[in-house]
N, C-alpha and C. Protein backbone atom coordinates (compact mmCIF):
# COMPACT_ATOMS: atom_id res chain seq x y z
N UNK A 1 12.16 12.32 -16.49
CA UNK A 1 12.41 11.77 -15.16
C UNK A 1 11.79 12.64 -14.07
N UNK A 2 11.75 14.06 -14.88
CA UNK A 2 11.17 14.80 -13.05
C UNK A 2 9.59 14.47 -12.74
N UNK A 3 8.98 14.41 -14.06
CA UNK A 3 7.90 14.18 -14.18
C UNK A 3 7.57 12.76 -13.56
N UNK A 4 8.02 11.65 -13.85
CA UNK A 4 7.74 10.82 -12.98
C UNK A 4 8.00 10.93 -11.71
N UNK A 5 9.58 11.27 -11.00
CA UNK A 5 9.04 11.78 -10.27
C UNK A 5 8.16 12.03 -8.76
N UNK A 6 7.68 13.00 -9.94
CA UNK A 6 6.20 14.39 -9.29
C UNK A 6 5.32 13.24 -9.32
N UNK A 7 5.14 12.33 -10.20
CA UNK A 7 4.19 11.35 -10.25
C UNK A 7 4.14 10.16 -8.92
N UNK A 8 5.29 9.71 -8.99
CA UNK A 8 5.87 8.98 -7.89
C UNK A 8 5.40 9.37 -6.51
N UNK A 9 5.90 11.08 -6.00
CA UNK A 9 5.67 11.54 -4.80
C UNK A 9 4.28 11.66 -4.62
N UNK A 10 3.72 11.77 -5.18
CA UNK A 10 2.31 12.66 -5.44
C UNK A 10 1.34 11.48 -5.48
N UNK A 11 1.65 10.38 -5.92
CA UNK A 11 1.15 8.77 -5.77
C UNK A 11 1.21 8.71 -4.44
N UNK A 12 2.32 8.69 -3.74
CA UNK A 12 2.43 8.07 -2.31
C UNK A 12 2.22 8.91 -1.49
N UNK A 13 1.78 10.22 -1.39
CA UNK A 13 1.15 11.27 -0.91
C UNK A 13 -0.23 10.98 -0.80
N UNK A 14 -0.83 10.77 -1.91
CA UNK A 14 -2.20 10.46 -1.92
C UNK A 14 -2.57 8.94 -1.48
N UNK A 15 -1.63 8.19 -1.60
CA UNK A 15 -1.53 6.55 -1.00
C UNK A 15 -1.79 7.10 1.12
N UNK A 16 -0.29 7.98 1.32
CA UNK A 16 -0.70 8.02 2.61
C UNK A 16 -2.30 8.78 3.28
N UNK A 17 -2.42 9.52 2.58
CA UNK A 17 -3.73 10.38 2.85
C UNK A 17 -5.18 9.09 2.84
N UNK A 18 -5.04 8.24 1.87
CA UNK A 18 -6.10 7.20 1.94
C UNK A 18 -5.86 6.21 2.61
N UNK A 19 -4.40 5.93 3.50
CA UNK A 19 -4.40 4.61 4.51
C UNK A 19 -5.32 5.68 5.84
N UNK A 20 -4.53 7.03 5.93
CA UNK A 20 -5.21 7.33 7.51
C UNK A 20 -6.74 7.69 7.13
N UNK A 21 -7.33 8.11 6.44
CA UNK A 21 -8.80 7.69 5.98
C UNK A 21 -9.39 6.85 6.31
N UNK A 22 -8.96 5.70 5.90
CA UNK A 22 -9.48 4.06 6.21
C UNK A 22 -9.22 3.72 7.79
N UNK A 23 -8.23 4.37 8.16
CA UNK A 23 -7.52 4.04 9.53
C UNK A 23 -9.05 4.75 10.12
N UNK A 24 -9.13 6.16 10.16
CA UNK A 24 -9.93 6.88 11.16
C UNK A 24 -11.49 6.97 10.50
N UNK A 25 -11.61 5.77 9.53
CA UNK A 25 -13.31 5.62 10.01
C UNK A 25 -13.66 4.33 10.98
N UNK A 26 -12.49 3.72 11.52
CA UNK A 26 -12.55 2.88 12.50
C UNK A 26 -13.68 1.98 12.45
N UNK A 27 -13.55 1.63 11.05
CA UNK A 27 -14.02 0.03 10.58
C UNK A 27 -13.68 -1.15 10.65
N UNK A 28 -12.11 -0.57 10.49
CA UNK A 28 -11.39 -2.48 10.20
C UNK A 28 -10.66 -1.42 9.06
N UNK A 29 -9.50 -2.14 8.73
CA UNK A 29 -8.55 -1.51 7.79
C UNK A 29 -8.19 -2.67 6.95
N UNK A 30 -6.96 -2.29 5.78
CA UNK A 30 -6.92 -2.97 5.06
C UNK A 30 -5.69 -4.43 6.14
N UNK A 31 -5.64 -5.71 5.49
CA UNK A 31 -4.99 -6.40 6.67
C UNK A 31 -3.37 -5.62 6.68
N UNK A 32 -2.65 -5.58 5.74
CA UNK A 32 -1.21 -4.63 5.96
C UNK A 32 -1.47 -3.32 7.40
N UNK A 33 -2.02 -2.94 6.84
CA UNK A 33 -2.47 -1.67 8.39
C UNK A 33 -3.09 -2.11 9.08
N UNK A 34 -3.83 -3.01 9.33
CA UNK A 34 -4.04 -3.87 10.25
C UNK A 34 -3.10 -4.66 11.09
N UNK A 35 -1.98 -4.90 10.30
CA UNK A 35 -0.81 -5.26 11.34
C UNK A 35 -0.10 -4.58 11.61
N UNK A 36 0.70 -3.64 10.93
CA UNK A 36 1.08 -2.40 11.42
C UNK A 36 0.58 -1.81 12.84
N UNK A 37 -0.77 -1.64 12.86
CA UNK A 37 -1.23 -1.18 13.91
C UNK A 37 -1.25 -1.93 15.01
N UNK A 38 -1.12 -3.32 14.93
CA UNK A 38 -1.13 -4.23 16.01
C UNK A 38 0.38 -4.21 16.38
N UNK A 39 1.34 -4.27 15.80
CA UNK A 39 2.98 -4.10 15.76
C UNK A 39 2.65 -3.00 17.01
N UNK A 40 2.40 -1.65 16.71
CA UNK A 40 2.95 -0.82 17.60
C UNK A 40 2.42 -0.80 19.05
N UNK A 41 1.46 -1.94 19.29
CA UNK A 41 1.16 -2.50 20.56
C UNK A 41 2.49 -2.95 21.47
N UNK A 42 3.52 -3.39 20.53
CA UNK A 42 4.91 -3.92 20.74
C UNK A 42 6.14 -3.36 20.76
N UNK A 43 5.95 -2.22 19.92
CA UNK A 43 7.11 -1.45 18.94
C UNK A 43 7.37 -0.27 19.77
N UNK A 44 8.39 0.57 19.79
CA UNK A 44 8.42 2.15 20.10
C UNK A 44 8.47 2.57 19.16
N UNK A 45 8.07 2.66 17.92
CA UNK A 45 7.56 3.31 16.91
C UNK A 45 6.61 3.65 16.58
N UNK A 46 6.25 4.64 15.78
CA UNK A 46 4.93 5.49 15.41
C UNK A 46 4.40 4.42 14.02
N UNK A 47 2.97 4.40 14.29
CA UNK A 47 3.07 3.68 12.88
C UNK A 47 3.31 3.90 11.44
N UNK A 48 3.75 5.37 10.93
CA UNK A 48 4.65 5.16 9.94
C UNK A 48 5.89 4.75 9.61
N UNK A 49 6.77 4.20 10.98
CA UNK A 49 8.09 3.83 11.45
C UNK A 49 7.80 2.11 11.14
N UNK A 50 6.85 1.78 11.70
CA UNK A 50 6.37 0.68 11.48
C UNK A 50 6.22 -0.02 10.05
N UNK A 51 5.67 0.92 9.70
CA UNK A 51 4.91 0.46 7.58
C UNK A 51 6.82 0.33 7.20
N UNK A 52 7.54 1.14 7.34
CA UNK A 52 8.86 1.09 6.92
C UNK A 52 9.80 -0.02 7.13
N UNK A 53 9.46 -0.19 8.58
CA UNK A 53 10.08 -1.22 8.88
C UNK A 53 9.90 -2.49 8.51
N UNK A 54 8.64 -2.97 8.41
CA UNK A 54 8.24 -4.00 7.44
C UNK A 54 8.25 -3.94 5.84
N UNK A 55 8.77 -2.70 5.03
CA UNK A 55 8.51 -2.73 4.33
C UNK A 55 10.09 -2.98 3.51
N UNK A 56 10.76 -2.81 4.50
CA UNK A 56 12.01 -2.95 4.57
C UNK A 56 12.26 -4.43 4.64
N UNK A 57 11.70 -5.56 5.09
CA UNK A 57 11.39 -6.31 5.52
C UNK A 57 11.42 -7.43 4.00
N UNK A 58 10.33 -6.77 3.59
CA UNK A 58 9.05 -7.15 2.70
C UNK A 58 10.26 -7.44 1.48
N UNK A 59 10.99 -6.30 1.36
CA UNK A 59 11.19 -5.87 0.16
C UNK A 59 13.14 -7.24 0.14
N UNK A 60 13.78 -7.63 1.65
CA UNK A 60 14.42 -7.97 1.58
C UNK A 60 13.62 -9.44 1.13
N UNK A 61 12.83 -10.23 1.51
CA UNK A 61 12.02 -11.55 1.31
C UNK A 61 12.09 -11.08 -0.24
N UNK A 62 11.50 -10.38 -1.06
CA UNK A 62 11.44 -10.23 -2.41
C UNK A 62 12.53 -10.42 -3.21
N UNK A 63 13.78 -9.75 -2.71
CA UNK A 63 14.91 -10.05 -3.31
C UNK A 63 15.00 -11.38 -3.70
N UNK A 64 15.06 -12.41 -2.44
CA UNK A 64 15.24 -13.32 -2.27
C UNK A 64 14.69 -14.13 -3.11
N UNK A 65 13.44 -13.77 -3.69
CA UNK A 65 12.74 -14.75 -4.47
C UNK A 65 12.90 -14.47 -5.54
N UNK A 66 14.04 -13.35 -5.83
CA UNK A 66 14.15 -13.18 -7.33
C UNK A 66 13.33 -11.54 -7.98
N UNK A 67 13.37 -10.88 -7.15
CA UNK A 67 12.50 -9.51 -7.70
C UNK A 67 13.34 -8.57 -7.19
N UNK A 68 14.07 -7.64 -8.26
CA UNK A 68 14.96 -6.67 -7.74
C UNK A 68 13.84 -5.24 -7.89
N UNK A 69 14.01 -4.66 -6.64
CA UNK A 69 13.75 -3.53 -6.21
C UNK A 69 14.04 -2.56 -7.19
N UNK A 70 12.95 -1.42 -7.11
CA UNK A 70 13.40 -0.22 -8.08
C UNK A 70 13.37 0.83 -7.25
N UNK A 71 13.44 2.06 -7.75
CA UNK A 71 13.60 3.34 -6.80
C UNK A 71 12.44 3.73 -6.31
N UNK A 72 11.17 3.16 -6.94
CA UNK A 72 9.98 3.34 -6.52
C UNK A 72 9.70 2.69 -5.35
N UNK A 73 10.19 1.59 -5.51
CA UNK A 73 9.95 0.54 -4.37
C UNK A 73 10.51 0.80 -3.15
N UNK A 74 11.90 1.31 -3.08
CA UNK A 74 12.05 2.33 -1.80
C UNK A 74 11.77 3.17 -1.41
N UNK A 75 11.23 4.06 -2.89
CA UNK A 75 10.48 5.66 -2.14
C UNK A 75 9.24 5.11 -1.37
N UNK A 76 8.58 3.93 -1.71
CA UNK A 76 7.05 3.33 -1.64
C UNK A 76 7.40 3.13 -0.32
N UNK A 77 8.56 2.08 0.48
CA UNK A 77 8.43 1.65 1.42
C UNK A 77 8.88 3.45 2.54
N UNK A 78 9.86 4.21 2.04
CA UNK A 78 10.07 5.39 3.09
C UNK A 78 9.01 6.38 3.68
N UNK A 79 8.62 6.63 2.02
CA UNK A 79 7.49 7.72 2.02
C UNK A 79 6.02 7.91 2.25
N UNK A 80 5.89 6.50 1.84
CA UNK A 80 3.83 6.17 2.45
C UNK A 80 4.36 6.40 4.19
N UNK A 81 5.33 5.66 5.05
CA UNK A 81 5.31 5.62 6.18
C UNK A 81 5.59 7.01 6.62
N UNK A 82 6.23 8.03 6.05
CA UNK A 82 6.47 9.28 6.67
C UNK A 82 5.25 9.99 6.52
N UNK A 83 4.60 10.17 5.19
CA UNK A 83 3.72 10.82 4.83
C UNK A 83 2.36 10.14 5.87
N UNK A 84 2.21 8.67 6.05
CA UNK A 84 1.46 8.57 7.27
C UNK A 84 1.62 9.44 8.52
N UNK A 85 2.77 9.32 9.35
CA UNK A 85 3.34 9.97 10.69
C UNK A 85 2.61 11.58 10.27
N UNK A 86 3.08 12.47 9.01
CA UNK A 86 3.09 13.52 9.03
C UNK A 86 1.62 13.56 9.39
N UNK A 87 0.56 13.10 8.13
CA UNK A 87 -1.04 13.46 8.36
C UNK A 87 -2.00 12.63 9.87
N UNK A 88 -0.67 11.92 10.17
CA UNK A 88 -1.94 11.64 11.37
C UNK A 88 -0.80 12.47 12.87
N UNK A 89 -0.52 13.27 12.69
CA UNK A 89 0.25 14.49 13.26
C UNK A 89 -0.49 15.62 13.16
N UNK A 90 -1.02 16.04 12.14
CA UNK A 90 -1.31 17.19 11.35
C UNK A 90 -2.62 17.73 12.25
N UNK A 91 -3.70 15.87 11.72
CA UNK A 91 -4.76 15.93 12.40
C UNK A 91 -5.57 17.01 10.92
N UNK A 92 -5.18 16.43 9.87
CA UNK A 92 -6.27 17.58 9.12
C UNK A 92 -7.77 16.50 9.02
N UNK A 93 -7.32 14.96 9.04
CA UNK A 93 -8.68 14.60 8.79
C UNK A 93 -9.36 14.12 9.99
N UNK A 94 -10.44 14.55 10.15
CA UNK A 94 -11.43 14.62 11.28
C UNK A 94 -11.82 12.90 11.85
N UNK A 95 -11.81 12.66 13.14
CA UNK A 95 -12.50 11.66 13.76
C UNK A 95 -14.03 11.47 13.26
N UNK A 96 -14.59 10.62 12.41
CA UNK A 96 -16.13 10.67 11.89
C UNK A 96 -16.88 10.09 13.56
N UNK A 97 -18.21 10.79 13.18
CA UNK A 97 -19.32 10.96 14.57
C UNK A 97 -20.34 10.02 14.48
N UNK A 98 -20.53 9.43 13.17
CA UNK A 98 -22.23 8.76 12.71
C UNK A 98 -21.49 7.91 11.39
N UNK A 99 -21.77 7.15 11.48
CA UNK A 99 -21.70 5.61 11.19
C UNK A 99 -21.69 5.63 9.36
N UNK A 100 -22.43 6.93 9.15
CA UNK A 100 -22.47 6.91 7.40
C UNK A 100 -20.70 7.82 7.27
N UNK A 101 -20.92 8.81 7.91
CA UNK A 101 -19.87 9.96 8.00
C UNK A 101 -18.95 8.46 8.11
N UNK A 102 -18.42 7.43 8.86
CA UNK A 102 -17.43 6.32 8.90
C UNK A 102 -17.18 5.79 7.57
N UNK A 103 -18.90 5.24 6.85
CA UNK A 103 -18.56 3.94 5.91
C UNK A 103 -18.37 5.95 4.56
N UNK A 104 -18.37 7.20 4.75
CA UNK A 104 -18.18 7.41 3.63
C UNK A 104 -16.88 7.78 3.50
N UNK A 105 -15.79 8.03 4.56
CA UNK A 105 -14.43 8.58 5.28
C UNK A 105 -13.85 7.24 4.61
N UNK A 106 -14.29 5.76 4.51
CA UNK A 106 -13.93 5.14 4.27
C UNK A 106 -13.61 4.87 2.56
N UNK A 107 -14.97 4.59 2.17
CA UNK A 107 -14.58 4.66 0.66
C UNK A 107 -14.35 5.31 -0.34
N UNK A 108 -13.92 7.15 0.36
CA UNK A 108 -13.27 7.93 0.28
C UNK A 108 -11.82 8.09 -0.15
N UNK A 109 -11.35 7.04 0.98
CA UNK A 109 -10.10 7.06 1.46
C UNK A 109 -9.60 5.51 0.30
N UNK A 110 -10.58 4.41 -0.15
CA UNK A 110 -10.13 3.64 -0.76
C UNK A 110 -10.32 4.14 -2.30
N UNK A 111 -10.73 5.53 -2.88
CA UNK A 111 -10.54 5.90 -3.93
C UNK A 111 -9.52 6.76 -4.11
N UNK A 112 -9.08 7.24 -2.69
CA UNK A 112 -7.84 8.31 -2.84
C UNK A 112 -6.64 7.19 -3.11
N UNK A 113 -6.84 5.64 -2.50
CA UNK A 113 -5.54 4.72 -2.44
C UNK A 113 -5.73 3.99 -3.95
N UNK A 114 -6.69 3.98 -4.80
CA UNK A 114 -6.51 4.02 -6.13
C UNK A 114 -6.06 5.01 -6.90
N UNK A 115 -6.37 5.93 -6.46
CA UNK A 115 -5.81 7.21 -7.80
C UNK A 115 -4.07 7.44 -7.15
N UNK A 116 -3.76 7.07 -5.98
CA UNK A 116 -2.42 7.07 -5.33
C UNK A 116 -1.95 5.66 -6.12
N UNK A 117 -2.43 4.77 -6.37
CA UNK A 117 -1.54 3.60 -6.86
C UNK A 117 -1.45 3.98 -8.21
N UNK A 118 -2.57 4.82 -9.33
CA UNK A 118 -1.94 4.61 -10.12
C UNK A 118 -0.91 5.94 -10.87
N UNK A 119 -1.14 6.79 -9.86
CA UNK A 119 -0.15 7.55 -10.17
C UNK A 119 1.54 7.14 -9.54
N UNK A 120 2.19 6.23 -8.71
CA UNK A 120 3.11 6.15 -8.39
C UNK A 120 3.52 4.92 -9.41
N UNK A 121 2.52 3.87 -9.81
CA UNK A 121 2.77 2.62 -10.89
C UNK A 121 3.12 4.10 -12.37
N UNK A 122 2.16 4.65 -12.66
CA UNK A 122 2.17 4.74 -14.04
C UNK A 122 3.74 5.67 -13.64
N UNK A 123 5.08 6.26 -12.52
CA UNK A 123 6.03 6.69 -12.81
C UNK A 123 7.03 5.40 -13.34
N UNK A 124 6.41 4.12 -13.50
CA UNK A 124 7.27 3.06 -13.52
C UNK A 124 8.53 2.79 -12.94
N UNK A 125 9.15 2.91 -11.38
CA UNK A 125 10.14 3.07 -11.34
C UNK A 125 10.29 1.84 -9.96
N UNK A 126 9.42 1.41 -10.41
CA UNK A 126 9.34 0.25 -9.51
C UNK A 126 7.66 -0.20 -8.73
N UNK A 127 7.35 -1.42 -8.46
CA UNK A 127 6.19 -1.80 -7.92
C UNK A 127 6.67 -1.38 -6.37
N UNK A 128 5.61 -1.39 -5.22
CA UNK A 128 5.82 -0.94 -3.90
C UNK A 128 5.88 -2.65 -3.54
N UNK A 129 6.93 -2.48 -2.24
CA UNK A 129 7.22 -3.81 -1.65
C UNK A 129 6.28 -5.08 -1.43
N UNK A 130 5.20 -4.95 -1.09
CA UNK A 130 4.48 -5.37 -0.91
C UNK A 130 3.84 -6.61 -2.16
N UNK A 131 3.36 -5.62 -3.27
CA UNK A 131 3.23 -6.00 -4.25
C UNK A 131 4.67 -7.10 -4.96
N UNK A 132 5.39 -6.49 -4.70
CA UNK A 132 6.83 -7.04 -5.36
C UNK A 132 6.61 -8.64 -4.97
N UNK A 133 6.38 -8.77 -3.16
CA UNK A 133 6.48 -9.81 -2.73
C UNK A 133 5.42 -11.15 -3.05
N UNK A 134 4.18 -10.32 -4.19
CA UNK A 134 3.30 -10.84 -4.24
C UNK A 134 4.05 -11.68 -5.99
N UNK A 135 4.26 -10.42 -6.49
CA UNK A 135 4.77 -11.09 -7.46
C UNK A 135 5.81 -12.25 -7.45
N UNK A 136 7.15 -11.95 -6.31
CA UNK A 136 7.90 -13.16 -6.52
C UNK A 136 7.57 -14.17 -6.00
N UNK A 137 6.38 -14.45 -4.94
CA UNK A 137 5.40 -15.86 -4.41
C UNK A 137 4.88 -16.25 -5.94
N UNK A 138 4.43 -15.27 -6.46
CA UNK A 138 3.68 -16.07 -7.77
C UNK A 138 4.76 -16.46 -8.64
N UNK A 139 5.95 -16.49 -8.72
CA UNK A 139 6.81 -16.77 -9.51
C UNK A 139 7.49 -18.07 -9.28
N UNK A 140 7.74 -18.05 -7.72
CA UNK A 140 8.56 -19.59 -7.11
C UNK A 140 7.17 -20.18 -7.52
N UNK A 141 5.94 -20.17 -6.87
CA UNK A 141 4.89 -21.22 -6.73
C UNK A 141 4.16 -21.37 -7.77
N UNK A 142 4.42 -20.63 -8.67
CA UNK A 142 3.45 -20.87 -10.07
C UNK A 142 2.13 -20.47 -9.66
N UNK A 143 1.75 -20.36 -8.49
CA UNK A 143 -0.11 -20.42 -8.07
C UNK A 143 -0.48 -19.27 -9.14
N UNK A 144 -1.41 -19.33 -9.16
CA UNK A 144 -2.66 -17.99 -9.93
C UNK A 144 -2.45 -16.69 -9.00
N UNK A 145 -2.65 -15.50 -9.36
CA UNK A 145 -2.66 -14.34 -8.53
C UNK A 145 -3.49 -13.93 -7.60
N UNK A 146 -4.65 -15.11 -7.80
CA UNK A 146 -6.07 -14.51 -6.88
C UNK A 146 -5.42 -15.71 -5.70
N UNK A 147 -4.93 -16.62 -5.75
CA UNK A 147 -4.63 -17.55 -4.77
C UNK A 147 -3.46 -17.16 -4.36
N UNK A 148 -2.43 -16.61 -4.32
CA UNK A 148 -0.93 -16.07 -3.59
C UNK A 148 -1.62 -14.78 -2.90
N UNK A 149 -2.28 -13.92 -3.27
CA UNK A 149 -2.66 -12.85 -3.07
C UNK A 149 -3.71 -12.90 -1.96
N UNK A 150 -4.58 -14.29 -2.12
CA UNK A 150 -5.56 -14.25 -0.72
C UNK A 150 -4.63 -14.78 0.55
N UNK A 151 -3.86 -15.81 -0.04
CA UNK A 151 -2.96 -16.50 1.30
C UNK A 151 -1.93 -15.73 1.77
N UNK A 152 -1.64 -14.43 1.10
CA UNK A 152 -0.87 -13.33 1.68
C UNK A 152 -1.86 -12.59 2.87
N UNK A 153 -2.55 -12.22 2.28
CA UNK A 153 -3.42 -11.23 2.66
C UNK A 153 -4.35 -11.32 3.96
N UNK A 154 -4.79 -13.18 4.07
CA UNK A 154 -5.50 -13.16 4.60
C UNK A 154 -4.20 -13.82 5.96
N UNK A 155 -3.60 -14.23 5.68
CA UNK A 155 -2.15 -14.79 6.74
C UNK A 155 -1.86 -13.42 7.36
N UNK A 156 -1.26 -12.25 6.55
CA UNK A 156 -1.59 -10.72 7.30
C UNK A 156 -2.16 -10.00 8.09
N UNK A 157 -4.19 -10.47 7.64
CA UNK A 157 -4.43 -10.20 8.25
C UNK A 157 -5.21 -11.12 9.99
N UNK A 158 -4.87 -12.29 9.66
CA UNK A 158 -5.07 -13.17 10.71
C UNK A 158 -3.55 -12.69 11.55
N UNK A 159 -2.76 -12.13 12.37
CA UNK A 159 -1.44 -11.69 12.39
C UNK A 159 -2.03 -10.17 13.09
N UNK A 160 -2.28 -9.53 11.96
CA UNK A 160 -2.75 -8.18 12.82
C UNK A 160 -3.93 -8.59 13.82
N UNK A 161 -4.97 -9.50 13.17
CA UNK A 161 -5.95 -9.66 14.32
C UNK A 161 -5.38 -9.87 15.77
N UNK A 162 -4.48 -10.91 15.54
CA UNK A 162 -4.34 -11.26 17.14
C UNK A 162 -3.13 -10.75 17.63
N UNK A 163 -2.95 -9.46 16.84
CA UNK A 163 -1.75 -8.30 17.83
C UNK A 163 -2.29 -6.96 18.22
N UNK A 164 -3.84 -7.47 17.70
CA UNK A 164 -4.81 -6.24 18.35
C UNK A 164 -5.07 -5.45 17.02
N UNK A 165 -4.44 -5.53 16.38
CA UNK A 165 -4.82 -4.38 14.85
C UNK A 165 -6.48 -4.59 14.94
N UNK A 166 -7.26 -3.57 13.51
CA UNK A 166 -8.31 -3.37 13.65
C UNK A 166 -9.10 -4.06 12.05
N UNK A 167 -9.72 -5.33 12.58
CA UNK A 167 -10.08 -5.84 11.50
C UNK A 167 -11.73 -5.77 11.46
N UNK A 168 -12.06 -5.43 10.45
CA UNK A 168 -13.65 -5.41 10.84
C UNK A 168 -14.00 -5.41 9.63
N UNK A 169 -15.35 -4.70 9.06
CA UNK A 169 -16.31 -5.25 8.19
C UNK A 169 -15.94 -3.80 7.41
N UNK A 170 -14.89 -2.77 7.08
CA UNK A 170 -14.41 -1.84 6.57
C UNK A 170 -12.95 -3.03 5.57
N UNK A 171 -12.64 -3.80 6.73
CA UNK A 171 -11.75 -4.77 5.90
C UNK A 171 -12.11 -5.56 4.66
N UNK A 172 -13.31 -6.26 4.84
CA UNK A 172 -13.94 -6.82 4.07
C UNK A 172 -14.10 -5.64 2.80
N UNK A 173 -15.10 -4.43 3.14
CA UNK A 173 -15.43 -3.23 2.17
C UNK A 173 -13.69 -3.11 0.85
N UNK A 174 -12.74 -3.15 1.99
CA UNK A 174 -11.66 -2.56 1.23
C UNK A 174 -11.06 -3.93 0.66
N UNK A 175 -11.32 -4.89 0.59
CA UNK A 175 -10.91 -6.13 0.31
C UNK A 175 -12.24 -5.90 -1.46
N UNK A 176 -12.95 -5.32 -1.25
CA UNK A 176 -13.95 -5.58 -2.78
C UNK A 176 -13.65 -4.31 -3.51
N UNK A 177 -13.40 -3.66 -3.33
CA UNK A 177 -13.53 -1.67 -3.44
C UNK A 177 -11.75 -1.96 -4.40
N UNK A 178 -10.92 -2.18 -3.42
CA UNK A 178 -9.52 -1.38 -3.73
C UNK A 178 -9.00 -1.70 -4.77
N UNK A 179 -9.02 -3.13 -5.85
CA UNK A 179 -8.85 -3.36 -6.75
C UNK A 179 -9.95 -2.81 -7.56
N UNK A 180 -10.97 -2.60 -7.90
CA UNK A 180 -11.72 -1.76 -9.27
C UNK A 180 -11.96 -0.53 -8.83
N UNK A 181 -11.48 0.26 -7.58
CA UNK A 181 -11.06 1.46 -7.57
C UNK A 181 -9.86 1.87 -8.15
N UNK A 182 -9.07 0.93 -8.31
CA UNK A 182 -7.45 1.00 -8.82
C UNK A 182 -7.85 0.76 -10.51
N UNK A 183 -8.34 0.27 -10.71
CA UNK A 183 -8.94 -0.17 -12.10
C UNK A 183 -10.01 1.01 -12.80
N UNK A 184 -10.08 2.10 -12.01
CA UNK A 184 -11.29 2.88 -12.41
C UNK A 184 -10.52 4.00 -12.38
N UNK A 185 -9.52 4.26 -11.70
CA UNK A 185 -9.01 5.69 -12.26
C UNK A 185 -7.64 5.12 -13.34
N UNK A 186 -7.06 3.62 -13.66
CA UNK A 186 -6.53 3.77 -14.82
C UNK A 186 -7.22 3.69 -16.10
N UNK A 187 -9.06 3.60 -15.86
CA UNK A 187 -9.75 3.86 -16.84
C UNK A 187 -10.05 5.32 -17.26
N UNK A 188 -10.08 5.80 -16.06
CA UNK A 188 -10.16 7.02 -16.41
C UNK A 188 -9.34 8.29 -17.35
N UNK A 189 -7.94 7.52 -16.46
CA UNK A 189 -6.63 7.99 -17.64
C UNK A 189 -6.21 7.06 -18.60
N UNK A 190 -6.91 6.47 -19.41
CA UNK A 190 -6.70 5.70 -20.39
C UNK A 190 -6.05 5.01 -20.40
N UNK A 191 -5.51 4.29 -19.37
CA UNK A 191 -3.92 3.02 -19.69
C UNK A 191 -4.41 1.95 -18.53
N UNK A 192 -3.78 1.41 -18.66
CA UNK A 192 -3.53 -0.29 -17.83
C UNK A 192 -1.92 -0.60 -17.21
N UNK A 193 -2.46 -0.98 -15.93
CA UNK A 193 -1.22 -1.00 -15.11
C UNK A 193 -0.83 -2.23 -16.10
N UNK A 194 -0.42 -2.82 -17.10
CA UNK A 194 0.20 -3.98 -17.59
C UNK A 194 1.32 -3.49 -18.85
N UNK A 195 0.94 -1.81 -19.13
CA UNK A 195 1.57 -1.47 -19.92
C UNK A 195 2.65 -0.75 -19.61
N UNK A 196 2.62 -0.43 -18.03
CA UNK A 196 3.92 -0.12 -17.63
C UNK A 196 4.92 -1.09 -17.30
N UNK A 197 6.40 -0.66 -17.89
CA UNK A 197 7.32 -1.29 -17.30
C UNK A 197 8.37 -0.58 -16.59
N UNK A 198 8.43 -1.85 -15.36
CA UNK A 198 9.21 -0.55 -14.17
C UNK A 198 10.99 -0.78 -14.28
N UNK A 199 11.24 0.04 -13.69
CA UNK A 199 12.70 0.37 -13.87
C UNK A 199 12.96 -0.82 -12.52
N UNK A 200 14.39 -1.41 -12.60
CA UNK A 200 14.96 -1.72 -11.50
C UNK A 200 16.36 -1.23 -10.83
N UNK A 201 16.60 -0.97 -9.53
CA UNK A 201 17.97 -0.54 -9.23
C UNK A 201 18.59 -1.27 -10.33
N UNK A 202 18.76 -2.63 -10.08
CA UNK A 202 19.97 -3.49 -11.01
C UNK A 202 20.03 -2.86 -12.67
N UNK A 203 18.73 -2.34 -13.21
CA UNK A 203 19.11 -1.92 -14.63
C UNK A 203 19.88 -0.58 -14.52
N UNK A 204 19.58 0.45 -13.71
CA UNK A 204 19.60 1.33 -13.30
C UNK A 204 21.00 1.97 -13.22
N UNK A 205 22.12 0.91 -12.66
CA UNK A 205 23.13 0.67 -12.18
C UNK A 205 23.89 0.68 -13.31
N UNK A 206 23.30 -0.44 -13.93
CA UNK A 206 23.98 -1.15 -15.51
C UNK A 206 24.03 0.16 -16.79
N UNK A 207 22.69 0.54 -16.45
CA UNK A 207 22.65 1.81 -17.67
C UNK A 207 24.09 2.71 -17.32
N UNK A 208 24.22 3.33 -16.38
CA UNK A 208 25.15 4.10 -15.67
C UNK A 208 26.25 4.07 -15.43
């Protein structure tokens, strides 16, 4: 258990380090931080207060459709948003100057948010909210995963567009990149996100 974990934190550590990446090559972001960022046009919150708050959100709609939350899934929704606040506080990663220094800050930052997904999936202790919600749409609606997943995504990010978030042609980049970047470092460590199975509060409870 500690080991996951170290796995867990250390996932969503490296998850937050690759959203403000993507954030500060000021391309266009992925559509989730794309609305986020348009939110705090509205909000008195910082935008890691924000990612929480929706994720909080996210994760109550999921219930609903039948997907119980695991401990991952709350560390996912607390800790990407703190660990955001902290590094774009910190200021360790630099404003890029020239347009390559942007598109490389960028797909940088969408290989750090693969090797962050699959180290917090492979602690199995839950999918992050987001995802959850993708799964229980595909469950009421039967649709295919490439079709729940675009009409999420792209409803998201039509939403951040017109609350000012930052959608651009870095969106598109991270819309092709972030899935076989996620797919390339569980090649790397030999497994497949299909072979994990995640824990849920409700089993969790029951074991105990």
């Amino acid at each position: 258990m500690i080991k996951r974990i170290i796995f867990l934190l250390w996932g969503l550590f490296l998850f937050g380090i690759g959203i403000v990446m993507t954030i500060k090559s000021n391309l266009g972001t992925a559509p989730w931080d794309a609305l986020h960022l348009g939110l705090i046009h509205y909000l008195p919150f910082t935008l890691g207060q924000v990612s929480q708050l929706t994720g909080i959100l996210v994760i109550i709609i999921s219930f609903c459709l039948g997907i119980k939350p695991g401990w991952g899934t709350i560390a996912n929704m607390y800790f990407i948003g703190l660990f955001i606040d902290l590094i774009m506080a910190s200021k360790w990663i630099p404003d890029p100057t020239h347009w390559l220094s942007q598109v490389g800050l960028l797909l940088v930052g969408v290989m750090i948010i693969g090797w962050g997904s699959f180290f917090y999936l492979s602690a199995a202790l839950g999918a992050g909210p987001r995802d959850s919600f993708m799964v229980g749409t595909i469950a009421k609606t039967g649709w295919p995963v490439w079709k729940v997943r675009t009409i999420i995504e792209s409803t998201v990010a039509i939403l951040g567009y017109f609350l000012g978030g930052p959608i651009g042609i870095g969106t598109i980049i991270i819309a092709l990149t972030l899935g076989p970047s996620i797919q390339w470092a569980f090649s790397i460590m030999g497994k497949t996100a299909q072979e994990i199975e995640h824990d849920s509060l409700v089993i969790r409870f029951r074991e105990q």
